[in-house]
N, C-alpha and C. Protein backbone atom coordinates (compact mmCIF):
# COMPACT_ATOMS: atom_id res chain seq x y z
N UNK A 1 5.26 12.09 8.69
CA UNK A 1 5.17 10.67 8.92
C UNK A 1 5.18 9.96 7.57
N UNK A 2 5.81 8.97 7.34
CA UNK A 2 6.45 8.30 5.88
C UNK A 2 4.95 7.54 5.82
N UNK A 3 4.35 8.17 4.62
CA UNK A 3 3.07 7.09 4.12
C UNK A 3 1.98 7.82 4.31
N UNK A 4 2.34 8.94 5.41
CA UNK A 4 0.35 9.16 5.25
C UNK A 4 -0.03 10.20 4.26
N UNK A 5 0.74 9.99 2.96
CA UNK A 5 0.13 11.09 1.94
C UNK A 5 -0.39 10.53 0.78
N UNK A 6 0.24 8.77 1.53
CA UNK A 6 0.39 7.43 0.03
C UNK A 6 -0.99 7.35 -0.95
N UNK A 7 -2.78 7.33 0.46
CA UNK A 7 -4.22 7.58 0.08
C UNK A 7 -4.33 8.43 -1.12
N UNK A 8 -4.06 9.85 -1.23
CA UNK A 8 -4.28 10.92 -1.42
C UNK A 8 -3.46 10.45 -2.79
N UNK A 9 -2.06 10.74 -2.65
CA UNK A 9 -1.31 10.53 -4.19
C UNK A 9 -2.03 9.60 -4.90
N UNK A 10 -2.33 8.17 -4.68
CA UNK A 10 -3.50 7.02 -5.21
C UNK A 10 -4.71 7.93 -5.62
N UNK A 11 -5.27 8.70 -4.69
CA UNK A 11 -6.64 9.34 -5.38
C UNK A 11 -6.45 10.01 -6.12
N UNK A 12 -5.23 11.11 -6.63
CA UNK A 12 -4.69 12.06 -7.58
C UNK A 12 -4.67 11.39 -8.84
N UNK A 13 -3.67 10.02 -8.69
CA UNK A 13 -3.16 9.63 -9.90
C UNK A 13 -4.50 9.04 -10.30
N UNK A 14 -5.78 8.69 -9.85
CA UNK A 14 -6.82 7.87 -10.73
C UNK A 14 -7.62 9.59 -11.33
N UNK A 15 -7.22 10.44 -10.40
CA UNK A 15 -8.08 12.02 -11.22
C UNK A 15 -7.25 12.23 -11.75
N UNK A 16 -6.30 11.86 -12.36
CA UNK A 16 -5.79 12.84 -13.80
C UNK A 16 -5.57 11.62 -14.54
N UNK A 17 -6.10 10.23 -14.24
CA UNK A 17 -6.64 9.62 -15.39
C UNK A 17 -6.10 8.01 -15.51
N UNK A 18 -5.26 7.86 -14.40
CA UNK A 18 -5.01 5.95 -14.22
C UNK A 18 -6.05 5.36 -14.13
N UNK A 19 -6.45 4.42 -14.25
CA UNK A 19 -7.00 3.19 -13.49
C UNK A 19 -6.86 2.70 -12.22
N UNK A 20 -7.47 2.71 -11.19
CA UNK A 20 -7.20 2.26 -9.87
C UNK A 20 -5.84 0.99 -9.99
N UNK A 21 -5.96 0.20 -10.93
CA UNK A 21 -4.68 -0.48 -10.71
C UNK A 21 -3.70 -0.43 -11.49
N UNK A 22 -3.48 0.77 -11.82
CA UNK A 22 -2.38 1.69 -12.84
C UNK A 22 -1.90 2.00 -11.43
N UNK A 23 -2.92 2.60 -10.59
CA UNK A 23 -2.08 3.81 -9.58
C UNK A 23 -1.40 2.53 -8.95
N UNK A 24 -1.81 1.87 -8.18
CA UNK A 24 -1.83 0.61 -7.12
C UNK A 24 -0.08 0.52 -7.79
N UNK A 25 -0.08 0.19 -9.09
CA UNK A 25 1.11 -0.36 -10.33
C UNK A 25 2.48 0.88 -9.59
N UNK A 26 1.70 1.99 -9.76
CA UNK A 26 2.85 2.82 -9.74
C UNK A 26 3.40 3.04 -8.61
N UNK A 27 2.84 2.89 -7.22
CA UNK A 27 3.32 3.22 -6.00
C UNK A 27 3.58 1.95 -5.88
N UNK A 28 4.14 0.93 -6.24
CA UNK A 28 4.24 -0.51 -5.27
C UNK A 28 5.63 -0.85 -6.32
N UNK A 29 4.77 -2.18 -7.39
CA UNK A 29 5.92 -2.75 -8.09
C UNK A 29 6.31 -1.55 -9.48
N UNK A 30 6.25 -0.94 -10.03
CA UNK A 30 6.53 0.03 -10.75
C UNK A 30 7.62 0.73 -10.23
N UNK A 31 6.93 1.45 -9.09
CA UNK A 31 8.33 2.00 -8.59
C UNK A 31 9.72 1.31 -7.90
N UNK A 32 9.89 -0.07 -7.30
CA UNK A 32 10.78 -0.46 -7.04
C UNK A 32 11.31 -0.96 -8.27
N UNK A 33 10.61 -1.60 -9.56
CA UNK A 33 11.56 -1.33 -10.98
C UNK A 33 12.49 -0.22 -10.59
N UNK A 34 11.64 0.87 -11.25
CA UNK A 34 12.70 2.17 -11.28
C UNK A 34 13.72 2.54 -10.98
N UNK A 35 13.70 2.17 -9.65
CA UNK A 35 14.40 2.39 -8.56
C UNK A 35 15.77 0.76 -8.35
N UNK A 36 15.14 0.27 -8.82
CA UNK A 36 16.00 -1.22 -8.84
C UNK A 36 16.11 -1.61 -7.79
N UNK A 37 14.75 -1.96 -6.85
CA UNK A 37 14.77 -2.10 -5.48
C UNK A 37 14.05 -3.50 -5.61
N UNK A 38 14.99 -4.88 -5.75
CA UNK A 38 14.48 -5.85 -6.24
C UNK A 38 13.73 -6.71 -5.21
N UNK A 39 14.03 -6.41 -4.09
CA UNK A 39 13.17 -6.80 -2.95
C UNK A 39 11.78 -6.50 -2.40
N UNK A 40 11.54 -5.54 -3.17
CA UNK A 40 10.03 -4.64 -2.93
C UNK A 40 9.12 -4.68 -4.28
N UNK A 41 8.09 -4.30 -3.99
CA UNK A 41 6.86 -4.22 -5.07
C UNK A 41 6.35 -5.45 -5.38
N UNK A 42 6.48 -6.67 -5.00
CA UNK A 42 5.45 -7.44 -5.61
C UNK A 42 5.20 -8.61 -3.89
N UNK A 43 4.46 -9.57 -3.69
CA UNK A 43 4.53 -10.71 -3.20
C UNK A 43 4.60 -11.78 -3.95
N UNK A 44 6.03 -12.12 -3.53
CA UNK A 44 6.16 -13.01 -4.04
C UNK A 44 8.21 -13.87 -3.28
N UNK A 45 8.14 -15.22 -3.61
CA UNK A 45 9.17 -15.62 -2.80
C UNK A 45 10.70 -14.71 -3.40
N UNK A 46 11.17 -14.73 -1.39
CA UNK A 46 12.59 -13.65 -1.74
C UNK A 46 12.19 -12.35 -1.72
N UNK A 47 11.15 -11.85 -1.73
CA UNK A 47 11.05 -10.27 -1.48
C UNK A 47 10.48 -10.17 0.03
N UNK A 48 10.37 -8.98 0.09
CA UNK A 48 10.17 -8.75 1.97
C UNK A 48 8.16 -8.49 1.77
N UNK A 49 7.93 -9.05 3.04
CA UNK A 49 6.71 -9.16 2.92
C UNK A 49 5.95 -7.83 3.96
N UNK A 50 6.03 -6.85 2.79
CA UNK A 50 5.40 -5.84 3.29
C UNK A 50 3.83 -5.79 2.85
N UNK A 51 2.77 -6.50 3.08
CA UNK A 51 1.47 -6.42 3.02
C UNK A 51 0.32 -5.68 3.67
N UNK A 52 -0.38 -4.55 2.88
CA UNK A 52 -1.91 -3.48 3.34
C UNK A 52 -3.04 -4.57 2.81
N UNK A 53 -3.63 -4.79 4.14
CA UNK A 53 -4.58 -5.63 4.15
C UNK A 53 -5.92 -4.83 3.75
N UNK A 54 -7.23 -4.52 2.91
CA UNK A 54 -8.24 -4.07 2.86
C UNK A 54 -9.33 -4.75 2.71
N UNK A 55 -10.52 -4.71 3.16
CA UNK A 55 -12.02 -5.08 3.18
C UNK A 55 -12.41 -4.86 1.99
N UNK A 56 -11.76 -4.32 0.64
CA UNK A 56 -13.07 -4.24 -0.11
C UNK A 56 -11.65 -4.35 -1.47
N UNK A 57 -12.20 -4.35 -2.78
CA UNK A 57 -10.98 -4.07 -3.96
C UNK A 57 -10.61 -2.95 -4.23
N UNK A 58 -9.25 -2.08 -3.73
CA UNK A 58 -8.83 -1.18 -4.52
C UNK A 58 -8.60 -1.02 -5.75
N UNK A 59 -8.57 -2.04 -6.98
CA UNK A 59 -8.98 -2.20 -8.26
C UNK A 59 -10.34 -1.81 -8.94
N UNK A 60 -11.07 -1.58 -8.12
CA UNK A 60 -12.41 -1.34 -8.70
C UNK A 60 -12.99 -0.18 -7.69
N UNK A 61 -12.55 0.82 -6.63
CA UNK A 61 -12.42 2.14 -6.32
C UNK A 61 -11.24 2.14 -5.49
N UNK A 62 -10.16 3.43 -5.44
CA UNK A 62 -8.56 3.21 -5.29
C UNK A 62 -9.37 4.03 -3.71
N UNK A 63 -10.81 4.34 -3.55
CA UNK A 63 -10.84 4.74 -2.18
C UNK A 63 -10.88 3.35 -1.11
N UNK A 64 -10.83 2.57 -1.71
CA UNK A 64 -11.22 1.31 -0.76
C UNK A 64 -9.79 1.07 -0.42
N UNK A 65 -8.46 1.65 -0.84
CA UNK A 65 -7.46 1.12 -0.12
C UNK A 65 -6.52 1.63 0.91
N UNK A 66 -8.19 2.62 1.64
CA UNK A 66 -8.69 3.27 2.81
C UNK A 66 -8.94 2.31 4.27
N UNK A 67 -9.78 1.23 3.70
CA UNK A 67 -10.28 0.40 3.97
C UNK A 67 -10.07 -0.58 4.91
N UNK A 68 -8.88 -0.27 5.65
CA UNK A 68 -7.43 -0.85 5.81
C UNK A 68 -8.09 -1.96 7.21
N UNK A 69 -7.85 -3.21 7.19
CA UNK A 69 -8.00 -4.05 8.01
C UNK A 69 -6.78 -5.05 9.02
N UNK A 70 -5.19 -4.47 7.89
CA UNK A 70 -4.48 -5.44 8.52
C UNK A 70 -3.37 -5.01 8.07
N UNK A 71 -2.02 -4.98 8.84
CA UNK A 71 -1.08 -4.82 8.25
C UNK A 71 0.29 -5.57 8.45
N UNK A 72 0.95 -6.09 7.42
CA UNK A 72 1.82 -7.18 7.52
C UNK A 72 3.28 -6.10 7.26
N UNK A 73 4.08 -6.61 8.12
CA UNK A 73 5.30 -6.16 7.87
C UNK A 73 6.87 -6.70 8.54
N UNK A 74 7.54 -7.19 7.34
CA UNK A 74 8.81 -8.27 7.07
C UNK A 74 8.08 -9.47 8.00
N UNK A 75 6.80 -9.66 7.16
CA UNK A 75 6.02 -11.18 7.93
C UNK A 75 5.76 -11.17 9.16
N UNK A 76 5.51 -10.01 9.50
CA UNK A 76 5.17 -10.24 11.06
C UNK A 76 3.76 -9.40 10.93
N UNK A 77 2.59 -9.71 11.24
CA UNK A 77 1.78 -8.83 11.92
C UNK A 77 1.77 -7.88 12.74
N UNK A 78 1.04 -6.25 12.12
CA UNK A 78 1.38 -5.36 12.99
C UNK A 78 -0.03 -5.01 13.94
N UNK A 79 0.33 -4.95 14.86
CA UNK A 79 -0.95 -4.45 15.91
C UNK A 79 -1.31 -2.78 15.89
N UNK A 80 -2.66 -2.88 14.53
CA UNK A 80 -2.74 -1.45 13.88
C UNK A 80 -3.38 -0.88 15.09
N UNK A 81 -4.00 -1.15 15.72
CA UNK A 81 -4.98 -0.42 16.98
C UNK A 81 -3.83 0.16 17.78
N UNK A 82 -2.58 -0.93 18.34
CA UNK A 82 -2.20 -0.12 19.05
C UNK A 82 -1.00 0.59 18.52
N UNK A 83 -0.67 0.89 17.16
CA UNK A 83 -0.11 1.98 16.68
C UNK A 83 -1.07 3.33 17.09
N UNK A 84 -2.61 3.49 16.52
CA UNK A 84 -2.86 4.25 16.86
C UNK A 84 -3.83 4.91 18.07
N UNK A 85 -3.06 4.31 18.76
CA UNK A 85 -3.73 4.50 20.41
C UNK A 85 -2.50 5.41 21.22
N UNK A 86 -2.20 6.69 21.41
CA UNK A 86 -1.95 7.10 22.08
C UNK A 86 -1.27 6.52 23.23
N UNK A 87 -0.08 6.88 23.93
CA UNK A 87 0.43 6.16 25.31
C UNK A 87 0.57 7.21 26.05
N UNK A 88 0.24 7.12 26.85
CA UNK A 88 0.27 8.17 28.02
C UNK A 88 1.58 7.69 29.00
């Protein structure tokens, strides 16, 4: 599943020695530099509004962006409960 390893790589890169918003830097706008993916990595007007909503600062522990309260995607609100609710 695309993303659920995203936590874990964030907790790696602050143990071998980033800053919680070094790592944050490198999985978001850092890497769409790289990549020359000029639509991604930052908010801001003209890029796609992919937003992880959290309760607490992942800048000041990268476990808080665990924390997860909301999730925005191409501006639409996603209904996180019932992603993970099972359908029978």
């Amino acid at each position: 599943m695309p993303g659920i390893s995203m936590h874990t790589e964030l907790e790696l890169l602050v143990r071998l020695g980033l800053s919680p918003r070094e790592a944050l830097a490198a999985a978001t706008n850092n890497f769409a530099i790289q990549f020359g993916w000029n639509e991604l990595g930052q908010i801001a007007p003209g890029r796609r509004a992919d937003i992880l909503v959290v309760d607490s600062d992942p800048t000041a522990n990268i476990w808080n962006a665990r924390r997860i309260t909301g999730i925005v995607m191409d501006g639409n609100v996603v209904d996180r409960n019932a992603l993970l609710t099972l359908r029978k």
